[in-house]
C-alpha atoms as a PDB file:
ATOM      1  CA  UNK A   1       0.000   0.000   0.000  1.00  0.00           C
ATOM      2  CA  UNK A   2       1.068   3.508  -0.570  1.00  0.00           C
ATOM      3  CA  UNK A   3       0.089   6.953   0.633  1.00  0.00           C
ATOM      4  CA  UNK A   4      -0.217   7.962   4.050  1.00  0.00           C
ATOM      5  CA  UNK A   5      -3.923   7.435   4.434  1.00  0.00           C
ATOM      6  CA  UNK A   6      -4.288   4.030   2.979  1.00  0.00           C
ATOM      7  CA  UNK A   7      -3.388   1.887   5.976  1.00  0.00           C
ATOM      8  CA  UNK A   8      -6.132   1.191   8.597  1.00  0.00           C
ATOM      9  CA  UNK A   9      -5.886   1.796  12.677  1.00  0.00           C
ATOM     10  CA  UNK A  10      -5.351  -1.680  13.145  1.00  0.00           C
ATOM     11  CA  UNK A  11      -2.612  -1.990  10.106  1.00  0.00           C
ATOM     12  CA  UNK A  12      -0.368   0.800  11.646  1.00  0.00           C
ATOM     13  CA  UNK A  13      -0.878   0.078  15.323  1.00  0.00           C
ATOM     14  CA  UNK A  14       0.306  -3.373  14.311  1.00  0.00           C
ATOM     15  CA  UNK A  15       2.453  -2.167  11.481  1.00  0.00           C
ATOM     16  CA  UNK A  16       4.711  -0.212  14.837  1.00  0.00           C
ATOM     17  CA  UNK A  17       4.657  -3.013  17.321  1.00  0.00           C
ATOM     18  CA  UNK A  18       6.202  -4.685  14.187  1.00  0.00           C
ATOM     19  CA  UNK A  19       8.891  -2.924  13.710  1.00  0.00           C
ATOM     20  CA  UNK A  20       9.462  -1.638  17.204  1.00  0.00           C
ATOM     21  CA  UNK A  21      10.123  -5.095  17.874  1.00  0.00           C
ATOM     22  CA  UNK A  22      12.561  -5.274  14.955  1.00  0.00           C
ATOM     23  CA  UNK A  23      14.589  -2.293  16.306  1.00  0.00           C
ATOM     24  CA  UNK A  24      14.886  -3.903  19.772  1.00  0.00           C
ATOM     25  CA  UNK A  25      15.924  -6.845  18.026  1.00  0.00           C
ATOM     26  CA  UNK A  26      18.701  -5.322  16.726  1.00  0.00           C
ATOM     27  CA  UNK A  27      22.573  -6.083  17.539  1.00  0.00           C
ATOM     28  CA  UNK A  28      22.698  -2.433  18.327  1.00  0.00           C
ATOM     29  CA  UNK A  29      20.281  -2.050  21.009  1.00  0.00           C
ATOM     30  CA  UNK A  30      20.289  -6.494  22.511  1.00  0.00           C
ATOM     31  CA  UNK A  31      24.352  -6.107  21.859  1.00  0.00           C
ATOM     32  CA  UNK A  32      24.843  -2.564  22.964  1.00  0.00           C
ATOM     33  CA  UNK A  33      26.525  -1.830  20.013  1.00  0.00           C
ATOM     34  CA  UNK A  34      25.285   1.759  20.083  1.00  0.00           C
ATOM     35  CA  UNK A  35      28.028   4.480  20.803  1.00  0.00           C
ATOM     36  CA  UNK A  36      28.112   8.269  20.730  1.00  0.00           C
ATOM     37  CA  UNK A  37      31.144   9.804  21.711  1.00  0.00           C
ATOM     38  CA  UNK A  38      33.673  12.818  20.110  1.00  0.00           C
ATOM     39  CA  UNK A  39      36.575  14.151  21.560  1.00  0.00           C
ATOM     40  CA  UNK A  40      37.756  17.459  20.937  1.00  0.00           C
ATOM     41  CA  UNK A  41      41.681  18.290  21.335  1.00  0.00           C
ATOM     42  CA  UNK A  42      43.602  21.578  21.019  1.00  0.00           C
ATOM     43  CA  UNK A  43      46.889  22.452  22.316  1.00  0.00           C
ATOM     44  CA  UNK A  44      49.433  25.409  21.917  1.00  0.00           C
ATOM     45  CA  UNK A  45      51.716  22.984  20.199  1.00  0.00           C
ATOM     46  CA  UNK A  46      49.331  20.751  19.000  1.00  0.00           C
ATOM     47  CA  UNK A  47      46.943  20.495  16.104  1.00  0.00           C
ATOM     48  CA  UNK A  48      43.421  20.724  16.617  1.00  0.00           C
ATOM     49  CA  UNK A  49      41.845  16.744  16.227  1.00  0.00           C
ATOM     50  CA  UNK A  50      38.983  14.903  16.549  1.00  0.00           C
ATOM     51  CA  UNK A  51      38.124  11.417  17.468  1.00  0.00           C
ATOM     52  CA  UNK A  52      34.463   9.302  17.399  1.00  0.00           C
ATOM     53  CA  UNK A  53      32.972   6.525  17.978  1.00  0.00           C
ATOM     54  CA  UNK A  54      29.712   5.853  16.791  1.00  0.00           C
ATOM     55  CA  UNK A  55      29.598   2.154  17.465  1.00  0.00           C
ATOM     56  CA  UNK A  56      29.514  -0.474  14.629  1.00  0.00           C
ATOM     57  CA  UNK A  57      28.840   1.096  11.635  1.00  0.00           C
ATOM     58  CA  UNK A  58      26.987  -2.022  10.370  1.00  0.00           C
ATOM     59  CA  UNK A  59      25.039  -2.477  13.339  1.00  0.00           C
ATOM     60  CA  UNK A  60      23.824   1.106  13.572  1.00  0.00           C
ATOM     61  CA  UNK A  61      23.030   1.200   9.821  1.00  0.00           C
ATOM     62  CA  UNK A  62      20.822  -2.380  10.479  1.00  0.00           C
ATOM     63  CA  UNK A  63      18.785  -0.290  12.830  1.00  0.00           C
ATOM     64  CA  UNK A  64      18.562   2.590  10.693  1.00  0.00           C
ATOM     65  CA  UNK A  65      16.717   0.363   8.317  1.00  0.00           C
ATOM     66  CA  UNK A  66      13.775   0.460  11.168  1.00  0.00           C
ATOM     67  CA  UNK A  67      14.221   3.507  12.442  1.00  0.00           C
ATOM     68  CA  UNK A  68      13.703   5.326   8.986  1.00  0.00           C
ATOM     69  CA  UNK A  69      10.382   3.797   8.882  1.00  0.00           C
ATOM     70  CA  UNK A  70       9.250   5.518  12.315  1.00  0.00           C
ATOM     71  CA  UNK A  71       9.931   8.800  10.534  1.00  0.00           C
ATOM     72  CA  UNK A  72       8.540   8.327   7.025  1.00  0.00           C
ATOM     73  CA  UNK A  73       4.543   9.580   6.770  1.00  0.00           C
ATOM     74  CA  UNK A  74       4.528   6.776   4.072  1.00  0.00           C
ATOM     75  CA  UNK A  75       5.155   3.628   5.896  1.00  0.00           C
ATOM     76  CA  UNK A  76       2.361   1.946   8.398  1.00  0.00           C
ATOM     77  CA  UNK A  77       4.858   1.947  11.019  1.00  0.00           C
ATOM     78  CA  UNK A  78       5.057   6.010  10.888  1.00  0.00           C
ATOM     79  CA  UNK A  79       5.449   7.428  14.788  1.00  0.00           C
ATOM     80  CA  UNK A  80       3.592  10.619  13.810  1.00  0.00           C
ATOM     81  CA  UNK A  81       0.585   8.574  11.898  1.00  0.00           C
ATOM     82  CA  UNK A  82       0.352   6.302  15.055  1.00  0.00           C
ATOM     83  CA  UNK A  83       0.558   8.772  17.409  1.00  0.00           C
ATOM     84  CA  UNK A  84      -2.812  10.437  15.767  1.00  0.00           C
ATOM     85  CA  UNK A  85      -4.762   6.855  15.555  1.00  0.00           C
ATOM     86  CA  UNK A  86      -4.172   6.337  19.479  1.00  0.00           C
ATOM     87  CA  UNK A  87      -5.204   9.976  20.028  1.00  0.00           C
ATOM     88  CA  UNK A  88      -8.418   9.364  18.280  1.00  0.00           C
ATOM     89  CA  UNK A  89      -8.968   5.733  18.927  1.00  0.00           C
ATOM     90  CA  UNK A  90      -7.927   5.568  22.375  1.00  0.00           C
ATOM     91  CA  UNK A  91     -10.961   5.415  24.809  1.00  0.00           C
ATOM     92  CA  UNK A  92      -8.818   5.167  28.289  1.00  0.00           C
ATOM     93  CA  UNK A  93      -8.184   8.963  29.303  1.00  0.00           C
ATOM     94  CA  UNK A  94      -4.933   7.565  31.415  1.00  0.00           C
ATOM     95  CA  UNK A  95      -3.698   5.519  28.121  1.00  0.00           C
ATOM     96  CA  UNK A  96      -4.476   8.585  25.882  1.00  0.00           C
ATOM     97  CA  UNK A  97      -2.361  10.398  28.365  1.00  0.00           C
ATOM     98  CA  UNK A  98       0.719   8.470  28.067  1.00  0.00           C
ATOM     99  CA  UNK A  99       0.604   8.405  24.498  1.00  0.00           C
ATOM    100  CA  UNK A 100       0.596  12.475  24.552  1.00  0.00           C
ATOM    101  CA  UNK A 101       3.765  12.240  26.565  1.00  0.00           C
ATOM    102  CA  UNK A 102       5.477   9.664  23.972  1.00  0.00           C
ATOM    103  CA  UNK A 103       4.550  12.040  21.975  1.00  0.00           C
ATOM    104  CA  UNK A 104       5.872  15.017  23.270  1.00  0.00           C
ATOM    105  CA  UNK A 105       8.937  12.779  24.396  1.00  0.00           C
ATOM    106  CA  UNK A 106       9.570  11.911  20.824  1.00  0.00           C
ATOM    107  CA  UNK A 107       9.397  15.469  19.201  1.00  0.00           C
ATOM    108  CA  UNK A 108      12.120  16.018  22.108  1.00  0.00           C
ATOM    109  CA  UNK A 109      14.586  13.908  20.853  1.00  0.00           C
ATOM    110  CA  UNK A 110      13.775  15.019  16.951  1.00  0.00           C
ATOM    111  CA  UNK A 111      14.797  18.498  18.424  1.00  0.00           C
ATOM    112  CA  UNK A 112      18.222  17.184  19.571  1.00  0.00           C
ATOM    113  CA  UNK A 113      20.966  18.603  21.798  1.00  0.00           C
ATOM    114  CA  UNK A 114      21.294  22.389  20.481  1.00  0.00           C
ATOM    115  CA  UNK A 115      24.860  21.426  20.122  1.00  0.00           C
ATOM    116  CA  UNK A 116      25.331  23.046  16.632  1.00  0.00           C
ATOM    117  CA  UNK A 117      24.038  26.172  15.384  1.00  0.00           C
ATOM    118  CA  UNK A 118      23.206  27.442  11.859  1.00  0.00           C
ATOM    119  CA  UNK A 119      24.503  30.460   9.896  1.00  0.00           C
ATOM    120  CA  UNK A 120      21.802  32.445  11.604  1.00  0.00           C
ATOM    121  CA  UNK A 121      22.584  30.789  14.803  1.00  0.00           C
ATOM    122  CA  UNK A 122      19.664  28.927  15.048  1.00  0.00           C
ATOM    123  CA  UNK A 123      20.362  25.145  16.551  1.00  0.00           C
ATOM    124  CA  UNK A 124      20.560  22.465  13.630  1.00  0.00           C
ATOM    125  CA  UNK A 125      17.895  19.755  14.997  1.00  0.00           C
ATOM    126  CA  UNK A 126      18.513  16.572  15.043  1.00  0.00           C
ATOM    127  CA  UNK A 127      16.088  15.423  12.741  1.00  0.00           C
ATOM    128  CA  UNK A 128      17.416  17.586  10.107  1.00  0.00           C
ATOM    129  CA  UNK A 129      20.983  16.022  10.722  1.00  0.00           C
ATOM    130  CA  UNK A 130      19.084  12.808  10.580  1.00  0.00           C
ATOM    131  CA  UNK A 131      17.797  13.800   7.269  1.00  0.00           C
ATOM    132  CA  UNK A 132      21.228  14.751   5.577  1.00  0.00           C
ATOM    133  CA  UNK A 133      22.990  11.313   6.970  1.00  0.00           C
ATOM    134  CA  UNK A 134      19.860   9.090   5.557  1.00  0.00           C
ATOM    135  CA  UNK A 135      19.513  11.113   1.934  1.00  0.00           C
ATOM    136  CA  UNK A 136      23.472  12.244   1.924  1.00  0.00           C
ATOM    137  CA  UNK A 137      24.566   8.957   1.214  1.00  0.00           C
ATOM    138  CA  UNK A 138      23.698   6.473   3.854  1.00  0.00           C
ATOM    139  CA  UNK A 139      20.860   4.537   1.986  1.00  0.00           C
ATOM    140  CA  UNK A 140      20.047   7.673  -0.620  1.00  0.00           C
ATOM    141  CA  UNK A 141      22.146   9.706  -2.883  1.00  0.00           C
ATOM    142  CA  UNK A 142      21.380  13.233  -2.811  1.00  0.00           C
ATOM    143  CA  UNK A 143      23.736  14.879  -4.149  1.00  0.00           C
ATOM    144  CA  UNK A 144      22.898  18.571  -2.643  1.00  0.00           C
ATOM    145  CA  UNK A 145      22.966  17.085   0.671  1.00  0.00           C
ATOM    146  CA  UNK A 146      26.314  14.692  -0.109  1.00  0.00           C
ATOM    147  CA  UNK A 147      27.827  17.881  -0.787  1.00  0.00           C
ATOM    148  CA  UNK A 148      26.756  19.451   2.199  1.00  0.00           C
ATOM    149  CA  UNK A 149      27.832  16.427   4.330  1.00  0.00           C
ATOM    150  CA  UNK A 150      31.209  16.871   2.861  1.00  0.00           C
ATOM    151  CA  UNK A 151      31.689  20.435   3.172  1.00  0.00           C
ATOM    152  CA  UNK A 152      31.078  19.964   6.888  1.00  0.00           C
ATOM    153  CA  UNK A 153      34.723  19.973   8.749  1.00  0.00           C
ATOM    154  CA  UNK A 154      35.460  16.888  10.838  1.00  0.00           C
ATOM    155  CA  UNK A 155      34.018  18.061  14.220  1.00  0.00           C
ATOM    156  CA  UNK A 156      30.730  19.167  12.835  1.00  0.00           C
ATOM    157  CA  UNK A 157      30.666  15.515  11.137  1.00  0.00           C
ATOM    158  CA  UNK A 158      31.041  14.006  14.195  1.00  0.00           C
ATOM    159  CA  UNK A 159      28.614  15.747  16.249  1.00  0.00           C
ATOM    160  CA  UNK A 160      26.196  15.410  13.818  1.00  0.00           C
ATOM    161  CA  UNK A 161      27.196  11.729  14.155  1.00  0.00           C
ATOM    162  CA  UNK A 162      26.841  11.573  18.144  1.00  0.00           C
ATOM    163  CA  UNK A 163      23.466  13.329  17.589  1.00  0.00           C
ATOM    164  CA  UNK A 164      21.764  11.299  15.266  1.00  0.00           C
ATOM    165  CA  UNK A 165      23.406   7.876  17.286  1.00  0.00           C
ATOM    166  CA  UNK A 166      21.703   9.740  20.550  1.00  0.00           C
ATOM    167  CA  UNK A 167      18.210  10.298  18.622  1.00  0.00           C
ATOM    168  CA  UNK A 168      17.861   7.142  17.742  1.00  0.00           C
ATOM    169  CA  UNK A 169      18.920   5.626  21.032  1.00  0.00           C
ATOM    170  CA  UNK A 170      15.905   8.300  22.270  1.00  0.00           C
ATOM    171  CA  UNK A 171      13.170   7.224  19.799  1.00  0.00           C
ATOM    172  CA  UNK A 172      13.827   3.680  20.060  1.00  0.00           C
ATOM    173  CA  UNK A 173      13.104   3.816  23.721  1.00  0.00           C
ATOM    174  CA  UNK A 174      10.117   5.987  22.918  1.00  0.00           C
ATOM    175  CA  UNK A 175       9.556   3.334  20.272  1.00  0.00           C
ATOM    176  CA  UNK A 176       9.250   0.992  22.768  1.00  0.00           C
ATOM    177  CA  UNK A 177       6.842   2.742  25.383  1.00  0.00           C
ATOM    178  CA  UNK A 178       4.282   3.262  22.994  1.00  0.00           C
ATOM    179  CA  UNK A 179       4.719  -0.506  21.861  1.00  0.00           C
ATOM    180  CA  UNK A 180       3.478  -1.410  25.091  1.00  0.00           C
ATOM    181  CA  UNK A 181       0.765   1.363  25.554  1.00  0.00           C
ATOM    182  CA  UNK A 182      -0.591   0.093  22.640  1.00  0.00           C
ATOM    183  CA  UNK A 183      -0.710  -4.033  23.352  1.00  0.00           C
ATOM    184  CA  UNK A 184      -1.986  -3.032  26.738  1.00  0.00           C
ATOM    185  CA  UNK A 185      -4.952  -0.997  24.989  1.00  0.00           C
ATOM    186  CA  UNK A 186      -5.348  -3.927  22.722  1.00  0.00           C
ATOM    187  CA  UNK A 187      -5.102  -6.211  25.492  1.00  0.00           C
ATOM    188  CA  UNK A 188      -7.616  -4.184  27.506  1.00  0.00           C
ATOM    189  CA  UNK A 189      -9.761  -3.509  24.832  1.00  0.00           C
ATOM    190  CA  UNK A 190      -9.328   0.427  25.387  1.00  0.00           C
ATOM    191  CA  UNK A 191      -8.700   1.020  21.428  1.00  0.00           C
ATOM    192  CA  UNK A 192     -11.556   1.820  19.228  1.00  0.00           C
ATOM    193  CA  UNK A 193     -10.638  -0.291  16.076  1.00  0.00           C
ATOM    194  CA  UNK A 194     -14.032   0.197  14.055  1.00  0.00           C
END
């Protein structure tokens, strides 16, 4: 199926759990593969360098192959599009409720650390450094945003690194959270699926 509207309630909600339990799955996350760290040295009689370590590459790109679909309106398994079915379909006020706060808990990670800033010195978000790794060459080839990627010096490359390592860590737990809010309401028969 294609198009955002085309999947029902019950397609999305179990679309999610899906791949939620995909992600979790994941040598990343079960392995604790997942790393985010830069360091930053400067000296008088030193050159300036920078070090990272993101993890395994291989592992982290597996679970970008989940993630991605969290974040695409397209896909069943879109946060966003199940987000809005439990806030409709939801008929437990304390359910509805937690689902807000995934919510709100997942536009907080998309938002990021505020460690970079723009040209106008607004703070780059994490979802938008999300966006350039995914579509500047880590499963698409745009080539604006491969050049952009590559006109980015070494540190900014690696933050942007640590950040999107750190949102994904974020959603996936978020991920998970509203798995279980929604088997529960399932469970519980507090989700109008009709």
């Amino acid at each position: 199926m294609t198009g955002s509207s085309s999947f029902t309630p019950a397609e999305r909600l179990a679309a999610f759990c899906r791949v939620t339990d995909a992600a979790l799955g994941r040598r990343a996350i079960e392995g604790r593969t997942l790393a985010a760290s830069v360091t930053y040295s400067v000296g008088q009689d030193r050159p300036e360098t920078v070090t990272a370590d993101h993890g395994d590459d291989e592992d982290f790109r597996s679970l970008m192959l989940d993630f991605r679909k969290f974040t695409l309106n397209d896909e069943a398994a879109s946060f966003n599009a199940v987000a809005n079915v439990l806030h409709k379909r939801l008929t437990d006020d304390a359910l509805r409720d937690a689902a807000v706060h995934n919510r709100a808990t997942w536009k907080e990670a998309m938002e990021g650390n505020g460690v970079l800033r723009d040209e106008c010195g607004a703070p780059v978000r994490a979802e938008r450094m999300f966006h350039l790794l995914t579509y500047g060459g880590m499963f698409h080839d745009n080539l604006g945003l491969i050049a952009e990627w590559d006109g980015l010096d070494a540190f900014d490359q690696a933050i942007y690194q640590a950040e999107v390592t750190t949102l994904v860590a974020r959603c996936v737990k978020v991920a998970a959270a509203q798995r279980d809010l929604i088997l529960k309401a399932l469970s519980d028969g507090k989700v109008d699926l009709s």
